[in-house]
C-alpha atoms as a PDB file:
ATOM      1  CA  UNK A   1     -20.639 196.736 153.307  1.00  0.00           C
ATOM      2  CA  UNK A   2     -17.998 194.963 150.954  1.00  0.00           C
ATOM      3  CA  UNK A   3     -20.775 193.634 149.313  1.00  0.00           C
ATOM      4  CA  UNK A   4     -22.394 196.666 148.500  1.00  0.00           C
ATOM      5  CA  UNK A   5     -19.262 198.559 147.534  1.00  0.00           C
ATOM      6  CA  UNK A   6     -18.387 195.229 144.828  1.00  0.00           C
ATOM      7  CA  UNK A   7     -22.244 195.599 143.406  1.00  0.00           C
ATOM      8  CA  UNK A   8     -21.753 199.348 142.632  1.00  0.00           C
ATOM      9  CA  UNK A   9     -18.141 198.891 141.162  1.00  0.00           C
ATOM     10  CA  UNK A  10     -19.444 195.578 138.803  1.00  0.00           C
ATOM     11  CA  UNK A  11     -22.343 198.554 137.752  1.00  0.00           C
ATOM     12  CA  UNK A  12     -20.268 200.860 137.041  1.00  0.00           C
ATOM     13  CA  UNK A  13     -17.495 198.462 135.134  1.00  0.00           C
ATOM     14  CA  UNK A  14     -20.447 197.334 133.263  1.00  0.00           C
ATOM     15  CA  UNK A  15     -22.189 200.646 132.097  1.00  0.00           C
ATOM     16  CA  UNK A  16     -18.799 201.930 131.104  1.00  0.00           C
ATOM     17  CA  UNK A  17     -18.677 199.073 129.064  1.00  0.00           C
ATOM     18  CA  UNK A  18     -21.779 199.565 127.236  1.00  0.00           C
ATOM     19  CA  UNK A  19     -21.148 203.121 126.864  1.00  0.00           C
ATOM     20  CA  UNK A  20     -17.862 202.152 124.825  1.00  0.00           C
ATOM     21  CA  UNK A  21     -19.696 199.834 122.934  1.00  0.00           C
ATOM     22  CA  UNK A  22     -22.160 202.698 121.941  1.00  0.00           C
ATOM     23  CA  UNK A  23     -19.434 204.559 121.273  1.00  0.00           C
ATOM     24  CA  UNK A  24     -17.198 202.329 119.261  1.00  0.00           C
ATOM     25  CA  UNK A  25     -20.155 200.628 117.038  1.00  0.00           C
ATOM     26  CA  UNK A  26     -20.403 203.746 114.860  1.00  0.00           C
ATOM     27  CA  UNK A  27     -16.659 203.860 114.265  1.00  0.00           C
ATOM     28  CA  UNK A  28     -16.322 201.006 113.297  1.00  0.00           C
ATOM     29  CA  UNK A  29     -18.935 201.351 110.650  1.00  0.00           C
ATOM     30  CA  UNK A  30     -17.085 204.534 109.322  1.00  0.00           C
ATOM     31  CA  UNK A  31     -14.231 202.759 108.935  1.00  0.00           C
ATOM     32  CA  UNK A  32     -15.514 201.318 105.311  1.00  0.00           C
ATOM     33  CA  UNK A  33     -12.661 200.055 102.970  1.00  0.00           C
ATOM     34  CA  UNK A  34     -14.527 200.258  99.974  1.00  0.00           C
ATOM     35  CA  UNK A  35     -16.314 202.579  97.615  1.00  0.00           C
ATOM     36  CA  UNK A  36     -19.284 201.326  97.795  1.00  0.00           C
ATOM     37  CA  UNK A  37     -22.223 203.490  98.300  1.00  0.00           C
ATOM     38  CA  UNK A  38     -23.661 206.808  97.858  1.00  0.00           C
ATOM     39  CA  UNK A  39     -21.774 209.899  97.043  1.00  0.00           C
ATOM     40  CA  UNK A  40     -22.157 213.710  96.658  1.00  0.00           C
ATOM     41  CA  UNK A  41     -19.839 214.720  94.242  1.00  0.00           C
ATOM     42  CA  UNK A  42     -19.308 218.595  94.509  1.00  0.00           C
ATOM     43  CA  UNK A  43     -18.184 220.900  91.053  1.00  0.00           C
ATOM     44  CA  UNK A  44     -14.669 221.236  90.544  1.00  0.00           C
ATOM     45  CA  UNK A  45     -14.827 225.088  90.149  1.00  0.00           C
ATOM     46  CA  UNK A  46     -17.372 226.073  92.194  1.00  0.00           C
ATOM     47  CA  UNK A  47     -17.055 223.856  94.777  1.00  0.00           C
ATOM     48  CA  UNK A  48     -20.985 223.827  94.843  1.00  0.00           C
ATOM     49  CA  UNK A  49     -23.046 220.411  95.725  1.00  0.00           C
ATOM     50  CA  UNK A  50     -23.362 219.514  92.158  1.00  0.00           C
ATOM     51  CA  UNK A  51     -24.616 215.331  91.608  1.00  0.00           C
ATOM     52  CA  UNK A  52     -25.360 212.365  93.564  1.00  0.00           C
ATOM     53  CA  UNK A  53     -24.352 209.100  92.301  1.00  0.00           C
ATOM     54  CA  UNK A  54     -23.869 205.906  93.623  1.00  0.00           C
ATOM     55  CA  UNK A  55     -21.295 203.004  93.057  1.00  0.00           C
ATOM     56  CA  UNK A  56     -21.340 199.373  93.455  1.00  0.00           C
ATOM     57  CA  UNK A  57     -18.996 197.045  93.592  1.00  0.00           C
ATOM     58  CA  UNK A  58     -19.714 193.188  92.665  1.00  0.00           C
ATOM     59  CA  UNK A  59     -16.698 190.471  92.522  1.00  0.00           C
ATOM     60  CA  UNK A  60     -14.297 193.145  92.770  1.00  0.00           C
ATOM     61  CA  UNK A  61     -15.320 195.178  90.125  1.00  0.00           C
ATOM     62  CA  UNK A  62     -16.477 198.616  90.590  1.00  0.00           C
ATOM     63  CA  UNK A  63     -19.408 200.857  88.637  1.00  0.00           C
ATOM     64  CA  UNK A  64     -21.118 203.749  89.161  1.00  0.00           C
ATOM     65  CA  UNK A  65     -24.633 205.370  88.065  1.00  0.00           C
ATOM     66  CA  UNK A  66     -26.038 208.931  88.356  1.00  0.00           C
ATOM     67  CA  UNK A  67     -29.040 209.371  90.719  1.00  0.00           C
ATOM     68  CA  UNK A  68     -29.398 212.383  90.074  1.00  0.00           C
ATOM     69  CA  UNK A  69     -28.311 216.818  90.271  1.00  0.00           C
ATOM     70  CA  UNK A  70     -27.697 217.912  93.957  1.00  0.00           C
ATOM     71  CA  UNK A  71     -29.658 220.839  92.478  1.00  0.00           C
ATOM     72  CA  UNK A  72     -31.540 221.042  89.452  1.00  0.00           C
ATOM     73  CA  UNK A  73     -33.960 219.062  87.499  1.00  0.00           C
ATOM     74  CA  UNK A  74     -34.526 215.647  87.709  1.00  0.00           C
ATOM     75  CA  UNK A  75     -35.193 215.265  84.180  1.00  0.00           C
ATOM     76  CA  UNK A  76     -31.752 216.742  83.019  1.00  0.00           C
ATOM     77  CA  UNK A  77     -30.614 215.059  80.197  1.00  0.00           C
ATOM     78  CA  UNK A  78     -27.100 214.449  78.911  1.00  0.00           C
ATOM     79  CA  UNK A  79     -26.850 217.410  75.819  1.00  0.00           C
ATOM     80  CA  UNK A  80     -23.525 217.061  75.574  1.00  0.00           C
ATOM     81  CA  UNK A  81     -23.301 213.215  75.366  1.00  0.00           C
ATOM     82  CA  UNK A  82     -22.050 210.860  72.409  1.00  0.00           C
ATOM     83  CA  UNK A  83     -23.174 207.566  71.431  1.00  0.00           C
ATOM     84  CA  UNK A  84     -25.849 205.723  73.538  1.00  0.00           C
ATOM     85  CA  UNK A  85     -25.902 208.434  76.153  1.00  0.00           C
ATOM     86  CA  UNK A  86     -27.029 211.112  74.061  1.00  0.00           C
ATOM     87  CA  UNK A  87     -29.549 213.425  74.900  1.00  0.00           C
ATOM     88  CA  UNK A  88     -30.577 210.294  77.559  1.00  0.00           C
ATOM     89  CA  UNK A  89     -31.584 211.402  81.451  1.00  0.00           C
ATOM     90  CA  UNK A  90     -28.407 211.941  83.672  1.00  0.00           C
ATOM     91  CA  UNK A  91     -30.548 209.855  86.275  1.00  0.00           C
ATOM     92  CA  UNK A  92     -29.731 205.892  86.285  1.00  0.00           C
ATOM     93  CA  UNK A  93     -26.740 206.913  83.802  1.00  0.00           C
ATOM     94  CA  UNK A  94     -23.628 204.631  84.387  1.00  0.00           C
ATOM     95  CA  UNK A  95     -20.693 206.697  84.153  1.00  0.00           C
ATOM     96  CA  UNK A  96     -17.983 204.518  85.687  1.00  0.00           C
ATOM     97  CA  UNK A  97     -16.981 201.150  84.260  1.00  0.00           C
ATOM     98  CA  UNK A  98     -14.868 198.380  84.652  1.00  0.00           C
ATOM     99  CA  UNK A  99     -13.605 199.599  87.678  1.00  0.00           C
ATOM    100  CA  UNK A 100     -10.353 197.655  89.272  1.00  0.00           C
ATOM    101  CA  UNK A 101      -7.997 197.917  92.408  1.00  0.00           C
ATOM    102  CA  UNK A 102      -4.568 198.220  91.479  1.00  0.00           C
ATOM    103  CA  UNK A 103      -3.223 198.178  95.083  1.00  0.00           C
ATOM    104  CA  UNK A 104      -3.848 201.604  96.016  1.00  0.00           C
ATOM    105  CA  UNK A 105      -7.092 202.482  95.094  1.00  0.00           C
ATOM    106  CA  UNK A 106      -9.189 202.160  91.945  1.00  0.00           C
ATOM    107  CA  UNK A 107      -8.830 202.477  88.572  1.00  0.00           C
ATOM    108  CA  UNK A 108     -12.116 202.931  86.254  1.00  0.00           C
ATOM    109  CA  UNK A 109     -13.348 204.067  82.746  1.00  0.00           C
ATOM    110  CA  UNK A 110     -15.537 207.448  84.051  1.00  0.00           C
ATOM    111  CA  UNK A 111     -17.900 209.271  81.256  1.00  0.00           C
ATOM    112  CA  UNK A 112     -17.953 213.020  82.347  1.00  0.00           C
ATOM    113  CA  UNK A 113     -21.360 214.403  81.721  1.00  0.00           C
ATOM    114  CA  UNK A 114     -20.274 218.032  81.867  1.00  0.00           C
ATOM    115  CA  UNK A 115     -18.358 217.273  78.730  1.00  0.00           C
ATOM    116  CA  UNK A 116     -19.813 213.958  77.257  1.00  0.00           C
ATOM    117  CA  UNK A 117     -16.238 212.432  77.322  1.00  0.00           C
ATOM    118  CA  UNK A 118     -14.839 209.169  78.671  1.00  0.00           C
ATOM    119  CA  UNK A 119     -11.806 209.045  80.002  1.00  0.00           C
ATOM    120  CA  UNK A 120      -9.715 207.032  82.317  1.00  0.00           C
ATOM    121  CA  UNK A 121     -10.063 207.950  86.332  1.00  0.00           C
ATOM    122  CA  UNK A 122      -8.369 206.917  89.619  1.00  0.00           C
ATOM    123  CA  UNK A 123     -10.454 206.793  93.472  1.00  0.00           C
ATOM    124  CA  UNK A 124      -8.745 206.477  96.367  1.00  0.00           C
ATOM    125  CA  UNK A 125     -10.556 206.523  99.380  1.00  0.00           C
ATOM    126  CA  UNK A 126      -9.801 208.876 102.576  1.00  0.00           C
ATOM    127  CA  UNK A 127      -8.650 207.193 106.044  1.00  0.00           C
ATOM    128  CA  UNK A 128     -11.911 206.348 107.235  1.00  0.00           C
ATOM    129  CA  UNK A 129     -14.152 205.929 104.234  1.00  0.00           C
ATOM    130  CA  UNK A 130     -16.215 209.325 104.345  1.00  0.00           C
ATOM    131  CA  UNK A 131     -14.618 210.634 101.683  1.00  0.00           C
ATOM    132  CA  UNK A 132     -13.170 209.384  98.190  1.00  0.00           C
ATOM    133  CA  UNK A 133     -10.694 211.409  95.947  1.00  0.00           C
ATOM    134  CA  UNK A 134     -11.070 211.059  92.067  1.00  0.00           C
ATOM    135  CA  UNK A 135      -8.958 212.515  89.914  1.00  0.00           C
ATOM    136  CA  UNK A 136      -9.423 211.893  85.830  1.00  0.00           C
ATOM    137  CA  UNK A 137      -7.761 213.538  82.483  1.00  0.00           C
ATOM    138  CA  UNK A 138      -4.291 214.834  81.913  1.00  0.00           C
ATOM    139  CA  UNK A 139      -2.191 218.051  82.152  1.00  0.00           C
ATOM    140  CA  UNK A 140      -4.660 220.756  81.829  1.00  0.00           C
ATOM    141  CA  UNK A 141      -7.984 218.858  81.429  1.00  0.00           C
ATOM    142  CA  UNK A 142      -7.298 216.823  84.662  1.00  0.00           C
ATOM    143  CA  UNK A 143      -9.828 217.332  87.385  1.00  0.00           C
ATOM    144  CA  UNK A 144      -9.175 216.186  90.776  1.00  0.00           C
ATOM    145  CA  UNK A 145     -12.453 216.366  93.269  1.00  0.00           C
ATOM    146  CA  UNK A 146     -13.044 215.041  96.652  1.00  0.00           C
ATOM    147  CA  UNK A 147     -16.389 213.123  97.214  1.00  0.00           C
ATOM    148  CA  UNK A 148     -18.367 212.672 100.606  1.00  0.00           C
ATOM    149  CA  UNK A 149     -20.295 209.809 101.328  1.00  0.00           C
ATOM    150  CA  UNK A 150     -24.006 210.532 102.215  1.00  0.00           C
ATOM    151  CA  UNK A 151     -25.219 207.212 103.065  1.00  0.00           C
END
């Protein structure tokens, strides 16, 4: 009877083990210290899905391109633009450049599309990875937005 009660216990040791393991592999890939990957960015004012983009990061350095508008056409182009970019499709747009970590979090040369501007723009990500905070401008033209990973 020993024997039977020591077969049971190993079982049951041993599916709780492999029901922590279950648990604990998809924590630990949500813990993700970089910014890396997919993102829907949402609009400052009306808090409205408003672009998917996605960022890479390659020896350190970080840069971002537009895949495309959460909602609206996928042939949008970039009206309000200068230089190269305009009146080019928002989709496969790089709008973040030379991005670098400071220590902190990252800082990046960002081209806004809503305004055609470039301008200089910190990411920090949340605990967790699942979300990233940018902020870019100054005083009254600064826009701080939170951005949730989708992939």
């Amino acid at each position: 009877m020993t024997v039977r009660f020591r077969k049971r216990r190993t079982a049951v040791a041993t599916a709780a083990v492999i029901a922590l393991a279950a648990f604990a592999a998809p924590a630990a890939q949500a813990d993700n210290t970089s910014p890396a990957g997919k993102w829907r960015i949402y609009h400052p004012v009306t808090s409205e899905p408003y672009m998917i983009v996605e960022i890479e990061e390659k020896n350190g350095d970080l840069s971002g391109h537009i895949i495309g508008l959460a909602d609206g056409p996928a042939d949008a182009i970039c009206w309000s633009c200068i230089g190269e970019n305009k009146n080019k499709p928002l989709a496969g747009m790089e709008f973040i450049k030379d991005g670098k970590w400071n220590g902190q979090g990252w800082t990046a040369v960002m081209m806004r599309p809503a305004t055609g501007m470039v301008a200089p723009a910190f990411f920090q990500l949340e605990p967790g990875g699942e979300a990233i905070h940018m902020t870019t401008g100054r005083g009254p033209l600064q826009v701080d937005q939170r951005w949730q990973r989708i992939d």
